[in-house]
PDB file of N, CA and C in Angstrom:
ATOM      1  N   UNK A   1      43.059  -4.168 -55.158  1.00  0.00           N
ATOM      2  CA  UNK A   1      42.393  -4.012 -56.420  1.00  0.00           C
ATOM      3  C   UNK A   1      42.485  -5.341 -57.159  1.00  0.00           C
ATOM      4  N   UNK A   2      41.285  -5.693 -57.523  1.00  0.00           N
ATOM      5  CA  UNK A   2      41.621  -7.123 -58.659  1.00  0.00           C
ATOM      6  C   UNK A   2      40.687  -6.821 -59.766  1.00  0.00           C
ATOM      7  N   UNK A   3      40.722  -7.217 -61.018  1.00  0.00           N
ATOM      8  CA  UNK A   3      40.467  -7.183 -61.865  1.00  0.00           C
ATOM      9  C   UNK A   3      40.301  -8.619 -62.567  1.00  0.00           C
ATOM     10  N   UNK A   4      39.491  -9.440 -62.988  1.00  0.00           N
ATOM     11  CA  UNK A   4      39.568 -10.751 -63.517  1.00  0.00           C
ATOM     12  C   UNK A   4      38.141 -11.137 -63.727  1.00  0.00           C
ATOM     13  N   UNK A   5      37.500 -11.862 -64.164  1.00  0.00           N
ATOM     14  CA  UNK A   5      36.722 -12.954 -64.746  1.00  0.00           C
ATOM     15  C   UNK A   5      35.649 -12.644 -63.589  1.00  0.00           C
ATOM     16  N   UNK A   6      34.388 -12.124 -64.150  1.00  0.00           N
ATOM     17  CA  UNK A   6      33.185 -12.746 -63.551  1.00  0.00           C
ATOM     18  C   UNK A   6      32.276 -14.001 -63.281  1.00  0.00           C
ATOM     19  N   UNK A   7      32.849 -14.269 -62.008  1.00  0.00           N
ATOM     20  CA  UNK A   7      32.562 -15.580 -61.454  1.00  0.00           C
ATOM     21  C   UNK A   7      30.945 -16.145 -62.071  1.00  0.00           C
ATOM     22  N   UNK A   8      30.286 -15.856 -61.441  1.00  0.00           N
ATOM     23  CA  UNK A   8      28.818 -15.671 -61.707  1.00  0.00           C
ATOM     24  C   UNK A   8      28.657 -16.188 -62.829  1.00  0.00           C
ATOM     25  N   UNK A   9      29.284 -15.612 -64.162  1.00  0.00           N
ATOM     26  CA  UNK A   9      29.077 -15.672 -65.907  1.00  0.00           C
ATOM     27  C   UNK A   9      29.856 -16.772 -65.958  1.00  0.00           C
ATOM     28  N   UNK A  10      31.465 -17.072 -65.184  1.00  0.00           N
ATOM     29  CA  UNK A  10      31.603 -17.854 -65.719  1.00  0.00           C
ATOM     30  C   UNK A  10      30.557 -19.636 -65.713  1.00  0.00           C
ATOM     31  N   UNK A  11      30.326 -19.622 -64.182  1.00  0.00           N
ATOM     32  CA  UNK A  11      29.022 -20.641 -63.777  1.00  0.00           C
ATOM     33  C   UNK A  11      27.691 -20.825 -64.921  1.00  0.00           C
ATOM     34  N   UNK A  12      27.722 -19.609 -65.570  1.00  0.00           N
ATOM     35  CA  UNK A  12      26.588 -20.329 -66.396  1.00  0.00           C
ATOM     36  C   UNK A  12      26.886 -20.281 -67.266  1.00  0.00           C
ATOM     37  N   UNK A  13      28.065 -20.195 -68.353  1.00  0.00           N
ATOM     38  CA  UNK A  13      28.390 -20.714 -69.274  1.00  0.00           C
ATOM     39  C   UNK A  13      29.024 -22.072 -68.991  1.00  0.00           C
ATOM     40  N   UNK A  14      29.558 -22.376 -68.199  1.00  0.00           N
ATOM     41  CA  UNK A  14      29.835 -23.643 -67.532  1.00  0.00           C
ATOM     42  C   UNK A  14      28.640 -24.351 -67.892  1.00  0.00           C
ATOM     43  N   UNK A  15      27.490 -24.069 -67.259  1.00  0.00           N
ATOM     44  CA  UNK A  15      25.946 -24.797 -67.427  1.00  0.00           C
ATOM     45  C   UNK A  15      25.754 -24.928 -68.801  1.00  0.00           C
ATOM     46  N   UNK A  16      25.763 -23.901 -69.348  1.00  0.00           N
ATOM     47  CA  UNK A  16      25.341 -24.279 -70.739  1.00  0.00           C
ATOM     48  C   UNK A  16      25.801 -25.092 -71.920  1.00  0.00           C
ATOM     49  N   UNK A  17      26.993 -25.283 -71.455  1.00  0.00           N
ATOM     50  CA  UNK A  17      28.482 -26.258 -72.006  1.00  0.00           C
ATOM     51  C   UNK A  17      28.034 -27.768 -72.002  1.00  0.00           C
ATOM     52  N   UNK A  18      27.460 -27.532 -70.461  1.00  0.00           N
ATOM     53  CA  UNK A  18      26.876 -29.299 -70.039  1.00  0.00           C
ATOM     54  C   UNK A  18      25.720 -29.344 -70.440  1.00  0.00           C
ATOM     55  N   UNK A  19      24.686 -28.369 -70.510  1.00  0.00           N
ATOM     56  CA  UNK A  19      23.327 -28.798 -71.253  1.00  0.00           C
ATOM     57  C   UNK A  19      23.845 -29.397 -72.578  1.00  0.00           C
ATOM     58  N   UNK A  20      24.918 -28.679 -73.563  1.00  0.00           N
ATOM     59  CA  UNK A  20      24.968 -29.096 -74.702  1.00  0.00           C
ATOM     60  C   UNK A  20      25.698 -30.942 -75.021  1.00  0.00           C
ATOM     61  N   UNK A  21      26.382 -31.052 -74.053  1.00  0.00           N
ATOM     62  CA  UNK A  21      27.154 -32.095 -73.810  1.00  0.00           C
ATOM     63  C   UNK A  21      25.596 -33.189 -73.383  1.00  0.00           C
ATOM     64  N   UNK A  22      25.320 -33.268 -72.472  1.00  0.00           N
ATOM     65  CA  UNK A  22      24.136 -34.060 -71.719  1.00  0.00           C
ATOM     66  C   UNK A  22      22.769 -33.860 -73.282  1.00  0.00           C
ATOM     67  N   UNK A  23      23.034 -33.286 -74.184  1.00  0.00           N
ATOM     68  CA  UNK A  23      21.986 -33.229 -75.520  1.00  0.00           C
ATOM     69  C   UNK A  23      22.515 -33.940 -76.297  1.00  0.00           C
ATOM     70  N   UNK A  24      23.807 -34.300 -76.759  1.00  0.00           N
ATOM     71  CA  UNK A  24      24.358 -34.904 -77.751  1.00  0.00           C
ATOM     72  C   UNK A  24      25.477 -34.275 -78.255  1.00  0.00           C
ATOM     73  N   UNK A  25      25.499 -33.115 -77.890  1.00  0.00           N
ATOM     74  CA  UNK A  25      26.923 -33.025 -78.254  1.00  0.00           C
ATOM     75  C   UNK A  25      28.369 -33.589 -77.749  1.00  0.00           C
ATOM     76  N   UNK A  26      29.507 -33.552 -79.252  1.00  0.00           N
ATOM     77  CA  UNK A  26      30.432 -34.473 -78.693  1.00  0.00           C
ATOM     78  C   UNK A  26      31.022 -33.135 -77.840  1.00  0.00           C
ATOM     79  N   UNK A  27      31.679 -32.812 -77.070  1.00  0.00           N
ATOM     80  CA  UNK A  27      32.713 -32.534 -75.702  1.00  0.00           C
ATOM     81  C   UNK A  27      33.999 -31.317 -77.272  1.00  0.00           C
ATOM     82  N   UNK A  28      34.586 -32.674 -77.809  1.00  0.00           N
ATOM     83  CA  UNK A  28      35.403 -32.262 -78.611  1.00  0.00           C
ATOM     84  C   UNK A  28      34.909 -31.274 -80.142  1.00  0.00           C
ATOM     85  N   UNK A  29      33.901 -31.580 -80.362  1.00  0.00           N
ATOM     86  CA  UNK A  29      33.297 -30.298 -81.242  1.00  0.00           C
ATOM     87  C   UNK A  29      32.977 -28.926 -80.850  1.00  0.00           C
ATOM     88  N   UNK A  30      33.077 -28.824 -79.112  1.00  0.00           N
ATOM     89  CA  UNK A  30      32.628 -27.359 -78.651  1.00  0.00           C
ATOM     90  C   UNK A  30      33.827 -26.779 -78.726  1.00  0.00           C
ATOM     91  N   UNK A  31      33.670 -25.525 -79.314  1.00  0.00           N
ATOM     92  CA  UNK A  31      34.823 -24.730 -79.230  1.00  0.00           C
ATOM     93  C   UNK A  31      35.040 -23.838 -78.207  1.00  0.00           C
ATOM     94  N   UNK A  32      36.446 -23.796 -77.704  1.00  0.00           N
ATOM     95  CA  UNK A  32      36.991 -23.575 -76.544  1.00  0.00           C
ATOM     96  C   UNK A  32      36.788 -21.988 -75.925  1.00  0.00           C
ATOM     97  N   UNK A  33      35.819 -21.476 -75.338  1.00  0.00           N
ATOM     98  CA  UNK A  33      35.764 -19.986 -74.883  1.00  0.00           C
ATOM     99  C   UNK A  33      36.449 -19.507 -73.848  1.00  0.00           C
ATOM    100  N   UNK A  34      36.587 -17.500 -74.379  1.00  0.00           N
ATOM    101  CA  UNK A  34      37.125 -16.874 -72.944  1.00  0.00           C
ATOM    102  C   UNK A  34      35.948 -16.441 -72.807  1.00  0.00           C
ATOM    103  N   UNK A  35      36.618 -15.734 -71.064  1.00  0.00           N
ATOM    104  CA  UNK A  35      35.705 -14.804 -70.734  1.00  0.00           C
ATOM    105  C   UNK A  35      35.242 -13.556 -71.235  1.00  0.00           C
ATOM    106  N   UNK A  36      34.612 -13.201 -71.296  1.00  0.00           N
ATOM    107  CA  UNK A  36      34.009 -12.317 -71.443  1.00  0.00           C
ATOM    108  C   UNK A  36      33.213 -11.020 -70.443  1.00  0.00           C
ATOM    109  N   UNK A  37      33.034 -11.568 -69.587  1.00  0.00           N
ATOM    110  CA  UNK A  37      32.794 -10.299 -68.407  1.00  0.00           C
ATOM    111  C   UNK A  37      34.163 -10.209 -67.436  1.00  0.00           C
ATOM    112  N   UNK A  38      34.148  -8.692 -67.249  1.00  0.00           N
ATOM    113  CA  UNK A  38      35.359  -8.824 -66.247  1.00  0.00           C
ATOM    114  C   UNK A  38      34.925  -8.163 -65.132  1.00  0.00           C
ATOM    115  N   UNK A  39      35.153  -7.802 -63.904  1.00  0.00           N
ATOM    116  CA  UNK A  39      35.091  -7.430 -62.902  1.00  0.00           C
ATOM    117  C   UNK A  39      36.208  -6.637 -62.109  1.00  0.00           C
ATOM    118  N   UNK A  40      35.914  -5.430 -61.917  1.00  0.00           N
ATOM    119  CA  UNK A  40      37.120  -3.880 -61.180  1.00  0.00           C
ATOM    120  C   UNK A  40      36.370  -4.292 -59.760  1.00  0.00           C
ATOM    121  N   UNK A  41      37.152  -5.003 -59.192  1.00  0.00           N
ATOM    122  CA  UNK A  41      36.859  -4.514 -57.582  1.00  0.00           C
ATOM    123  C   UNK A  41      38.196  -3.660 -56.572  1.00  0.00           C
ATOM    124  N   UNK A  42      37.710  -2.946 -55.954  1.00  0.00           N
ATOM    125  CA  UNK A  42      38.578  -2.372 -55.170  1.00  0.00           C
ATOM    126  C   UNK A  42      38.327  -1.805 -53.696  1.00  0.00           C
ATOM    127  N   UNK A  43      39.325  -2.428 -52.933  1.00  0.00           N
ATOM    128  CA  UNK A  43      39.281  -2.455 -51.340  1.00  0.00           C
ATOM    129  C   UNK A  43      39.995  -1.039 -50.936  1.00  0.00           C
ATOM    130  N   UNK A  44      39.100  -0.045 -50.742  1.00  0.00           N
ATOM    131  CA  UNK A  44      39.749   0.667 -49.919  1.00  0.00           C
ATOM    132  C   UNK A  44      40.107   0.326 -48.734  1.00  0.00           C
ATOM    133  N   UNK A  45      39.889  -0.127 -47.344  1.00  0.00           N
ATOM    134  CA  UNK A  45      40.383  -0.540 -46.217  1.00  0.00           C
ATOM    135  C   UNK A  45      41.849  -0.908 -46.784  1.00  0.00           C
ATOM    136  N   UNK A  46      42.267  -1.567 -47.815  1.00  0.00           N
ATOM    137  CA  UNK A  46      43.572  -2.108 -47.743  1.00  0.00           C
ATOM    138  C   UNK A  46      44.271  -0.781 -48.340  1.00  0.00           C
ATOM    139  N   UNK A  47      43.484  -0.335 -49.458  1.00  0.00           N
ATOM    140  CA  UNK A  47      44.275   1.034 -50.123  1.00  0.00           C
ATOM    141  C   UNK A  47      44.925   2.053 -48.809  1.00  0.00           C
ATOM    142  N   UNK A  48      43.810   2.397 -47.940  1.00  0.00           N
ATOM    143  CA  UNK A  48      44.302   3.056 -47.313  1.00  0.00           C
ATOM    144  C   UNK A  48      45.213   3.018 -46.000  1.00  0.00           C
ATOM    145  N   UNK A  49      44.911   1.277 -45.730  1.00  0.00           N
ATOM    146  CA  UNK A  49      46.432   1.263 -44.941  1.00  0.00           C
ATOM    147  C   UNK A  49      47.278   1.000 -45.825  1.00  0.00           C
ATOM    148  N   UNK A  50      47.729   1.280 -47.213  1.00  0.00           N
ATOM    149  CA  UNK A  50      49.139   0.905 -47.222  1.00  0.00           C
ATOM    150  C   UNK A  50      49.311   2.689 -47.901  1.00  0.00           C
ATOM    151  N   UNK A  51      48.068   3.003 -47.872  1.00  0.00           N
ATOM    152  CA  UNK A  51      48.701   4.653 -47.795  1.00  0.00           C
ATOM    153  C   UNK A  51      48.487   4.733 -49.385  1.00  0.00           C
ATOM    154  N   UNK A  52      47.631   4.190 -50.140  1.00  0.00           N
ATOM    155  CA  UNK A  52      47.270   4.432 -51.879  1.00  0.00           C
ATOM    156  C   UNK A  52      45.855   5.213 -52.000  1.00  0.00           C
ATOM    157  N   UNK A  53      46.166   6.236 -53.074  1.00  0.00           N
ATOM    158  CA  UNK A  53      44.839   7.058 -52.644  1.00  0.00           C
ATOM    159  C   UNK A  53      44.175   6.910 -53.786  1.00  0.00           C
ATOM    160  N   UNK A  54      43.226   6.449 -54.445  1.00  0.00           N
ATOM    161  CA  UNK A  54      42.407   5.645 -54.902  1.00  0.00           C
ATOM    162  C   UNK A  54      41.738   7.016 -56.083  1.00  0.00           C
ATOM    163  N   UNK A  55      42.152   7.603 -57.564  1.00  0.00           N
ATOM    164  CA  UNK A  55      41.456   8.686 -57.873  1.00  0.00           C
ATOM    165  C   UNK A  55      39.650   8.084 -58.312  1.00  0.00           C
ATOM    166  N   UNK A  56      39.149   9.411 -57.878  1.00  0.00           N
ATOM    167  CA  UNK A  56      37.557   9.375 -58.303  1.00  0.00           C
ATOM    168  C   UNK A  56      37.090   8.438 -59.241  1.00  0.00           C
ATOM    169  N   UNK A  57      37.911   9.111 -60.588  1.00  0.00           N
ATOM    170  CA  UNK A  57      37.242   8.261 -61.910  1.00  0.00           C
ATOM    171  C   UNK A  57      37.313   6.501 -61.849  1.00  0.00           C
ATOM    172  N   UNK A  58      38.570   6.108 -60.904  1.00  0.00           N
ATOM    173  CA  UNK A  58      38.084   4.621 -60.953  1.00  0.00           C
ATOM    174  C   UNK A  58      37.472   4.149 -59.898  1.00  0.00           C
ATOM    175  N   UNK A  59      37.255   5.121 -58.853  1.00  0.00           N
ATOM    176  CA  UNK A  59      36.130   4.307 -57.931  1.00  0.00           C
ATOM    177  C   UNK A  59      34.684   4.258 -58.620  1.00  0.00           C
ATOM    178  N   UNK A  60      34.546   5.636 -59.672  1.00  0.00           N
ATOM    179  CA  UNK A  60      33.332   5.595 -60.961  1.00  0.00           C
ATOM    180  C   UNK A  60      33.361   4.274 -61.128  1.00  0.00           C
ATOM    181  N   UNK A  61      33.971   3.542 -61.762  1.00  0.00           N
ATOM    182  CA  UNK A  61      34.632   2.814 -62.779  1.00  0.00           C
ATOM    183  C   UNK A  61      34.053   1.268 -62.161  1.00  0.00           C
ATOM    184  N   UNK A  62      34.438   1.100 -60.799  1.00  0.00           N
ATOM    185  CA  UNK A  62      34.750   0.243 -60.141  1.00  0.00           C
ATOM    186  C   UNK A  62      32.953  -0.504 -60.450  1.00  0.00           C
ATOM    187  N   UNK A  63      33.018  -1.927 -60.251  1.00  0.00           N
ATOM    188  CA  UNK A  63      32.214  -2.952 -59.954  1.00  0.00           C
ATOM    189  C   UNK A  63      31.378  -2.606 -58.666  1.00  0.00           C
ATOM    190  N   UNK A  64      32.420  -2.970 -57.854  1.00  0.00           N
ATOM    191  CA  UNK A  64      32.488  -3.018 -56.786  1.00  0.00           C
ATOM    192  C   UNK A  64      33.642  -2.819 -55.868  1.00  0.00           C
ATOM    193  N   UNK A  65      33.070  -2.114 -54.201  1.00  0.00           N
ATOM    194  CA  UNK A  65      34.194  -0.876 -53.841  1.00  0.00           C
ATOM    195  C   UNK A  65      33.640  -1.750 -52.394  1.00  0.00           C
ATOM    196  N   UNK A  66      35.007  -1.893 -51.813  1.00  0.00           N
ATOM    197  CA  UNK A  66      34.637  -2.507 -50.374  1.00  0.00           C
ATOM    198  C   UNK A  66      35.090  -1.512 -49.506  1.00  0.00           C
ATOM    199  N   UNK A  67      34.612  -1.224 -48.748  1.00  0.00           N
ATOM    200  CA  UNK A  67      35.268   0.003 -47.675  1.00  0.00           C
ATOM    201  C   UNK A  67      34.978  -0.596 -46.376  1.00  0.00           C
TER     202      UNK A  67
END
């Protein structure tokens, strides 16, 4: 199971950081952001070899479910 930062979102706020930088902005006037999207993924193949049984509502829940 991991839970953390959507890759994807973070890449284009990344982009948009440098459009503003490459326009004129100074670097040191942008103020410093979190993330904001997060991502529930969860591997059953691993859940179930170590013998964890995974309830319904967060496979609902889940992003994404690797089996």
């Amino acid at each position: 199971m991991s839970y953390g930062a959507n890759f994807p979102d973070l890449h284009r706020r990344a982009a948009e950081l440098v459009d503003k930088i490459l326009r004129g902005a100074k670097p040191g006037d942008i103020p410093v952001e979190q993330p904001t999207k997060f991502d529930l993924v969860l591997n059953l193949t691993t859940a179930k070899t170590l013998g964890v049984e995974i309830p319904a509502t967060l496979l609902a829940r889940a992003d994404e479910v690797i089996e």
